[in-house]
Structures are given as C-alpha cells and as structure tokens.
C-alpha atoms as a PDB file:
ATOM      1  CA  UNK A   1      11.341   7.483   0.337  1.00  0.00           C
ATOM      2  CA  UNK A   2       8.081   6.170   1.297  1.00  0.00           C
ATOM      3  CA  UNK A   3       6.895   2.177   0.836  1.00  0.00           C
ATOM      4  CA  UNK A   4       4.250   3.237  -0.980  1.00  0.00           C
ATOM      5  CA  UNK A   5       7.214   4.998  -3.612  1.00  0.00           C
ATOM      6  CA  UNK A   6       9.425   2.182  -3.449  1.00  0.00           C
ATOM      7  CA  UNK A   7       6.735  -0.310  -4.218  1.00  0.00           C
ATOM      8  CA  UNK A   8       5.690   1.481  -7.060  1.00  0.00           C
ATOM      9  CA  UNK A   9       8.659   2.326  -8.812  1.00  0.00           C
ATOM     10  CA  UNK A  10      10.119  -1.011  -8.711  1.00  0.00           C
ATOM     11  CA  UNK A  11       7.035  -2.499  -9.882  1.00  0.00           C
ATOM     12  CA  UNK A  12       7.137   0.275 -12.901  1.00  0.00           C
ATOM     13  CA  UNK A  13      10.590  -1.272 -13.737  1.00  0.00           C
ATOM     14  CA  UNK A  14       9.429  -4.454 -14.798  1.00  0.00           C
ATOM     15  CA  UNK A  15       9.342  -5.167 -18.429  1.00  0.00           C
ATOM     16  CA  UNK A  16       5.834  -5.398 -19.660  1.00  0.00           C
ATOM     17  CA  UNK A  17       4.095  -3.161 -16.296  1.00  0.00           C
ATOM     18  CA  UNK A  18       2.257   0.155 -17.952  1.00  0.00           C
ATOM     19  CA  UNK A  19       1.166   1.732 -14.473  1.00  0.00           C
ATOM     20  CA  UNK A  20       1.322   0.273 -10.573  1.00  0.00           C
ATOM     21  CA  UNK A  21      -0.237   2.020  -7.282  1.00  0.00           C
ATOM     22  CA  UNK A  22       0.085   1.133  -3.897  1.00  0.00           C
ATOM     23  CA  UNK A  23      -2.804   1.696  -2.327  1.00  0.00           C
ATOM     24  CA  UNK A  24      -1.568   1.789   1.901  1.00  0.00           C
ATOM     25  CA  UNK A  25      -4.786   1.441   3.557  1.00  0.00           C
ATOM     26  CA  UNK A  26      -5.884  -2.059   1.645  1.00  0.00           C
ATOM     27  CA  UNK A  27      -2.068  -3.186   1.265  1.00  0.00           C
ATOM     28  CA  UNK A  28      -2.765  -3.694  -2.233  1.00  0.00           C
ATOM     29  CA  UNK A  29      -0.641  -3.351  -5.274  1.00  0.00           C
ATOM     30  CA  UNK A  30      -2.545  -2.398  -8.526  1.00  0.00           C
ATOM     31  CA  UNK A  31      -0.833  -3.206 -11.933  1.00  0.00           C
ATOM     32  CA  UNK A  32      -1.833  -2.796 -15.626  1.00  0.00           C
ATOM     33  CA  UNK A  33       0.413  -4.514 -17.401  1.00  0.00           C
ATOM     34  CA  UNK A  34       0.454  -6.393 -21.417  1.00  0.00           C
ATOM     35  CA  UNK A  35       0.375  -9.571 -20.949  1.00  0.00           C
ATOM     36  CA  UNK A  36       2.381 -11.091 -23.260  1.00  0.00           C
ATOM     37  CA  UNK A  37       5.150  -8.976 -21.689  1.00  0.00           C
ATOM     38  CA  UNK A  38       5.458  -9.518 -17.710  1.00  0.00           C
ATOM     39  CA  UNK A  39       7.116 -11.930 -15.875  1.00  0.00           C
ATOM     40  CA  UNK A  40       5.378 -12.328 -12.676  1.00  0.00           C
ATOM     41  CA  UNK A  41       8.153 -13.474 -10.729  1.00  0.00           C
ATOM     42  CA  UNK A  42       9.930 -10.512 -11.745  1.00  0.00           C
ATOM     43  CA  UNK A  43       7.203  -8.479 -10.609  1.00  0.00           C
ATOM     44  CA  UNK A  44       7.139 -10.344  -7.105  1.00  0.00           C
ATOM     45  CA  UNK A  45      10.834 -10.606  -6.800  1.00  0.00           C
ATOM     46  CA  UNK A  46      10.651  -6.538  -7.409  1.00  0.00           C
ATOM     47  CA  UNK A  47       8.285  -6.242  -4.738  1.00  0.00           C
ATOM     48  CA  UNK A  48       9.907  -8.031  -2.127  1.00  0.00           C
ATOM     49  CA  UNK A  49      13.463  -6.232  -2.687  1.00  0.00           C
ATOM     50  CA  UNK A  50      10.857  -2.939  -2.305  1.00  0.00           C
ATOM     51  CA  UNK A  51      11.208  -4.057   1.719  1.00  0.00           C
ATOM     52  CA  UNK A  52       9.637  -7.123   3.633  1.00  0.00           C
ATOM     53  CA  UNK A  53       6.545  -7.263   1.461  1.00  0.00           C
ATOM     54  CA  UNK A  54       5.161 -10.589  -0.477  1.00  0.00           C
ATOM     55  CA  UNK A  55       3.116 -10.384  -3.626  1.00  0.00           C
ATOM     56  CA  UNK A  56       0.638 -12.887  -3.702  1.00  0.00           C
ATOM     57  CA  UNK A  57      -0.754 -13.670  -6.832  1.00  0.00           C
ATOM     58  CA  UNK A  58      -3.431 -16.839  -5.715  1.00  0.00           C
ATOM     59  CA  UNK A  59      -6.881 -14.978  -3.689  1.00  0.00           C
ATOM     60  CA  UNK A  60      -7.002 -18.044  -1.726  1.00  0.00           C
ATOM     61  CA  UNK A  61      -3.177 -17.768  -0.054  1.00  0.00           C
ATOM     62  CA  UNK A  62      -4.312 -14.049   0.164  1.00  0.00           C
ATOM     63  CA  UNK A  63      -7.507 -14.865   2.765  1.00  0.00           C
ATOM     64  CA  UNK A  64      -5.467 -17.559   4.411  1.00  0.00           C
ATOM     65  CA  UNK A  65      -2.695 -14.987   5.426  1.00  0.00           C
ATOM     66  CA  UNK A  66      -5.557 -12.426   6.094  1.00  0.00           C
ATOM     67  CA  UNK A  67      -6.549 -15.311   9.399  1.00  0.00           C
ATOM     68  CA  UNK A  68      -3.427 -16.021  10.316  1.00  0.00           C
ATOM     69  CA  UNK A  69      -2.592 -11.896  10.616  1.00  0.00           C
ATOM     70  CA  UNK A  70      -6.317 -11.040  12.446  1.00  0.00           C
ATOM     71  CA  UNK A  71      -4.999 -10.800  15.527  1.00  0.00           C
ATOM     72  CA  UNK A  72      -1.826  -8.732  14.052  1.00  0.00           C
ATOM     73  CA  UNK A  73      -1.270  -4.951  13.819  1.00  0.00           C
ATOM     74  CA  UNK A  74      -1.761  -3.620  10.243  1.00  0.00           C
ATOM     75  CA  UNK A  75       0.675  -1.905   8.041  1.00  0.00           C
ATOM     76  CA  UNK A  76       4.443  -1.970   6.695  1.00  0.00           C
ATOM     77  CA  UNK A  77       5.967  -0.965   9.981  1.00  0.00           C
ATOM     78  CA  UNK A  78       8.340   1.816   8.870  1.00  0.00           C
ATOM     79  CA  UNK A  79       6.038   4.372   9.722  1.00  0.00           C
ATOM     80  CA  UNK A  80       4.932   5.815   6.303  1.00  0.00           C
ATOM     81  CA  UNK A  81       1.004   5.711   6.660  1.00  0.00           C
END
C-alpha cells in the first residue's frame, strides 16, 4: 500500500475526521473534521504510526523545518511518488 493510502486511512480512523487527502507533491495532509470531535494528538499519533511522517499543526515549526530540509531531497523515501 502506498503512503499516500496509509496516511489517509489512518487519519479517516480518528474519531471526529469526515474526509483526509494526502496530497504527495506538497507533503500535505488535508482534513475536514467536527470540531468538537477530534483529538489532535490522535490525529498526529495516527500519522506518525502511517510511517516516519510528523504532523505539524503550528505554520511557524512548518517553515522552520522547510530551512532546515532546503538542502534535502524531497519526498517519503519508499518510492511511492
């Protein structure tokens, strides 16, 4: 099964998540979810048993990691994009 799969249907198991999509090209995980039902850390513990993958919730952690990758190849490493 592909990351993109695995992500996505262990996000969809979390209480309170309506859809999620992967999308492989921005590394982003998209989630519509009710609000008074998700746990987040659920959702990121979900996401990192998914593979070797970190949800990150704050935009600023998200551009700091974005620097400290630049110089880094791109992508989940197994191969699925």
């Amino acid at each position: 099964m592909s990351c993109k799969l695995q992500i996505e249907r262990r996000a969809m198991k979390i209480n309170g998540v309506q859809s999620a999509y992967f999308d492989l090209k921005s590394e982003q995980l998209n989630v519509m979810y009710d609000d008074d039902g998700l746990d987040v850390n659920e959702l990121k513990e979900a996401v990192a048993n998914a593979g070797h993958y970190e949800m990150i919730t704050d935009p600023s952690e998200s551009e700091k990691i974005q620097r400290a990758q630049k110089n880094q190849a791109q992508g989940c490493g197994c191969g699925c994009a």
